[in-house]
C-alpha atoms as a PDB file:
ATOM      1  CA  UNK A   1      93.027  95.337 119.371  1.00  0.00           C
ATOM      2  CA  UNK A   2      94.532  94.781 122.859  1.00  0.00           C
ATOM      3  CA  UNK A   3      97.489  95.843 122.228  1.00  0.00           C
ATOM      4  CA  UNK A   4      96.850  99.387 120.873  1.00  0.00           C
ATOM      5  CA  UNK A   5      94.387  99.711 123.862  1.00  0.00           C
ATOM      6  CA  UNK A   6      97.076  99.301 126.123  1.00  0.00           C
ATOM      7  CA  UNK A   7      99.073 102.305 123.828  1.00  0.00           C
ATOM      8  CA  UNK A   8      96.583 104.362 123.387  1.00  0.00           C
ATOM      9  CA  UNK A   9      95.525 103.670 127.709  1.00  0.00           C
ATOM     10  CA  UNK A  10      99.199 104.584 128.398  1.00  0.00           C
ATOM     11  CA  UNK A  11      99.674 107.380 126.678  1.00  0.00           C
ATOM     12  CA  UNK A  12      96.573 109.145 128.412  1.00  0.00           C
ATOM     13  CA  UNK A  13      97.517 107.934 131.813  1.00  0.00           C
ATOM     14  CA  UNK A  14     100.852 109.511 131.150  1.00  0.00           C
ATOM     15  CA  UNK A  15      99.475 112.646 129.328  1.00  0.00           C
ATOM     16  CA  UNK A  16     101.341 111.954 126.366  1.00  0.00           C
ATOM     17  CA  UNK A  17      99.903 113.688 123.305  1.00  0.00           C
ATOM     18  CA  UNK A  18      99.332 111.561 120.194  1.00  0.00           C
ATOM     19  CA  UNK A  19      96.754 111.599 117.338  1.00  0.00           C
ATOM     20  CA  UNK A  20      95.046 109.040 115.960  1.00  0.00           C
ATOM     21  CA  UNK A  21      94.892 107.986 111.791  1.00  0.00           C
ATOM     22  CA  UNK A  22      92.994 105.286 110.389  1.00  0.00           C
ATOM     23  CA  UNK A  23      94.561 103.790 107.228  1.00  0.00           C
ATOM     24  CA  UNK A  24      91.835 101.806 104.609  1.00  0.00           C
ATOM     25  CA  UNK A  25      94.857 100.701 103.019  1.00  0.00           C
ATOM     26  CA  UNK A  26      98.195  99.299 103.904  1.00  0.00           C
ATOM     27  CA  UNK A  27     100.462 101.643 105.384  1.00  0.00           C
ATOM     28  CA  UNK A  28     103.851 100.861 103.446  1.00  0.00           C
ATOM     29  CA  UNK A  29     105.238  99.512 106.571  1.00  0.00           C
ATOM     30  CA  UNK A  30     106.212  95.972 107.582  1.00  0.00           C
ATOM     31  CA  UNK A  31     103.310  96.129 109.935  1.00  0.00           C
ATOM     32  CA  UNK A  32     100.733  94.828 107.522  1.00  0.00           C
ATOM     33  CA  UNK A  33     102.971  91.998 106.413  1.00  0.00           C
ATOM     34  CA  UNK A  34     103.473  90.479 109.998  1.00  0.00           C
ATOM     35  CA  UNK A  35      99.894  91.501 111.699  1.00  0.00           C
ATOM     36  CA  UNK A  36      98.296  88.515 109.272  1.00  0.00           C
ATOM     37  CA  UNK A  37     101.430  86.351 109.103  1.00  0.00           C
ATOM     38  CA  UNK A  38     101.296  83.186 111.057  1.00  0.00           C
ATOM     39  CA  UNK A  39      97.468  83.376 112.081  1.00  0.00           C
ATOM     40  CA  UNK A  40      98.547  86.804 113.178  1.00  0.00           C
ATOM     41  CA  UNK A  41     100.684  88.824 115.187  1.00  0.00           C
ATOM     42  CA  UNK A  42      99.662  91.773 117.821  1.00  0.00           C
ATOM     43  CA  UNK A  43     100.660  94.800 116.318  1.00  0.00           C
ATOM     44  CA  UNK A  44     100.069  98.808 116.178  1.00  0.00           C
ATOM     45  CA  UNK A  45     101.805 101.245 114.240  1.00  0.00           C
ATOM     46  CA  UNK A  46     103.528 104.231 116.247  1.00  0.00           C
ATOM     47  CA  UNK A  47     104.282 106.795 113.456  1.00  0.00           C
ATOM     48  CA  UNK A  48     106.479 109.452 114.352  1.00  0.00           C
ATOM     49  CA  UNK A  49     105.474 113.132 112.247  1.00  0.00           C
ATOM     50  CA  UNK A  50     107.906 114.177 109.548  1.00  0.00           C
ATOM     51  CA  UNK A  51     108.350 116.023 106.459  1.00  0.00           C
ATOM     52  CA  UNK A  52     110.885 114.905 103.616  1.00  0.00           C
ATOM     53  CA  UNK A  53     110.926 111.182 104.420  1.00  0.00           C
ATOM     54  CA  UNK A  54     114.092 109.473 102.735  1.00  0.00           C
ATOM     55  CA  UNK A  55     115.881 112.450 101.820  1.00  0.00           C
ATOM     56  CA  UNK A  56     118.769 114.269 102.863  1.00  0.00           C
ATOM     57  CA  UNK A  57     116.934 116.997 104.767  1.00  0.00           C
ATOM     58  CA  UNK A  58     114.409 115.159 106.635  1.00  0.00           C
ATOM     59  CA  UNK A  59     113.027 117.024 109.603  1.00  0.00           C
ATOM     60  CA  UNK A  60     111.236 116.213 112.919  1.00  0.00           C
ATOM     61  CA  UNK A  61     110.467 117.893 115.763  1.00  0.00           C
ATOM     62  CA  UNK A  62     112.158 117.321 119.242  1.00  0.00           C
ATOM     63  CA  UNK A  63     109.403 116.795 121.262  1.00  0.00           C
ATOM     64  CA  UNK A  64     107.504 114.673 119.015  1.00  0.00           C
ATOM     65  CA  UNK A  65     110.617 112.243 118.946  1.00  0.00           C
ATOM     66  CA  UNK A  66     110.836 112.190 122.759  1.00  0.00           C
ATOM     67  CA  UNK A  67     107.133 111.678 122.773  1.00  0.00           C
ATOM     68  CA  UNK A  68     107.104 108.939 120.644  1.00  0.00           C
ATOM     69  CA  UNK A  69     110.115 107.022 122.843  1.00  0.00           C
ATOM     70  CA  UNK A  70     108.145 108.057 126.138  1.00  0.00           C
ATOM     71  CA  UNK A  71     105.321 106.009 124.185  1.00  0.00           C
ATOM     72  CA  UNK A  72     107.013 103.425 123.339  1.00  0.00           C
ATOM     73  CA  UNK A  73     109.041 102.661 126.952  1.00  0.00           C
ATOM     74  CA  UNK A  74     106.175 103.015 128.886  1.00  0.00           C
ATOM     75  CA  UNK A  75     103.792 101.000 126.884  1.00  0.00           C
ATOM     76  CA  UNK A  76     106.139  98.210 127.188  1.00  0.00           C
ATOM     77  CA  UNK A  77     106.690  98.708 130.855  1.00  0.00           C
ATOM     78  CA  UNK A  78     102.452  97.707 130.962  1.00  0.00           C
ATOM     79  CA  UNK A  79     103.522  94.701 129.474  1.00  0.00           C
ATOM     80  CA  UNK A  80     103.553  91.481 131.733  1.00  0.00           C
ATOM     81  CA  UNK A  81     104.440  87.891 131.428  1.00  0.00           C
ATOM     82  CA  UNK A  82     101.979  85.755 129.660  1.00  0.00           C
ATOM     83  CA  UNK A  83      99.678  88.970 128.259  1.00  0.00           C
ATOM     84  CA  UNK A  84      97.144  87.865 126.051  1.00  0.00           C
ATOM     85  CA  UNK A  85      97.175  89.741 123.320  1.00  0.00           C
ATOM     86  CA  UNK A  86      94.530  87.632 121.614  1.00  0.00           C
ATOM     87  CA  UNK A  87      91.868  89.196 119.119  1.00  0.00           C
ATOM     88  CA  UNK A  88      89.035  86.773 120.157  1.00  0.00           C
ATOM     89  CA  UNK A  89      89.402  84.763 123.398  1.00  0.00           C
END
């Protein structure tokens, strides 16, 4: 996957921390339903860490939320005009 590569290349450059989680199933996200759409889409899933999803009292933690848009910005910053983000070439 090229495009979590370039994540997962960005994020070391820039020592910021992440961990990595395989899923064998679909992740409950609208990520699985565009990935395959349309002969498919390049996509990763950033997760941010939580506890108490959907309710009233759900809590993060500072840093991992600044982590996680530090991620994000300078992952698309890589990004350049006409990227191929192509499976098989």
């Amino acid at each position: 996957n090229n495009l979590l590569e370039l994540i997962i290349t960005t994020a070391e450059k820039n020592k910021i921390p992440f961990q990595r989680m395989a899923a064998s199933r679909a992740t409950g996200t609208d990520t699985d339903a565009f990935a395959y759409s349309t002969g498919g889409v390049a996509s990763s899933l950033i997760s941010l860490a939580l506890r108490y999803m959907h309710t009233t009292v759900e809590t993060v933690h500072k840093n991992d939320v600044e982590g996680v848009i530090r991620l994000i910005y300078e992952s698309l910053q890589k990004i350049k005009n006409n990227h191929d983000f192509r499976y098989l070439k």
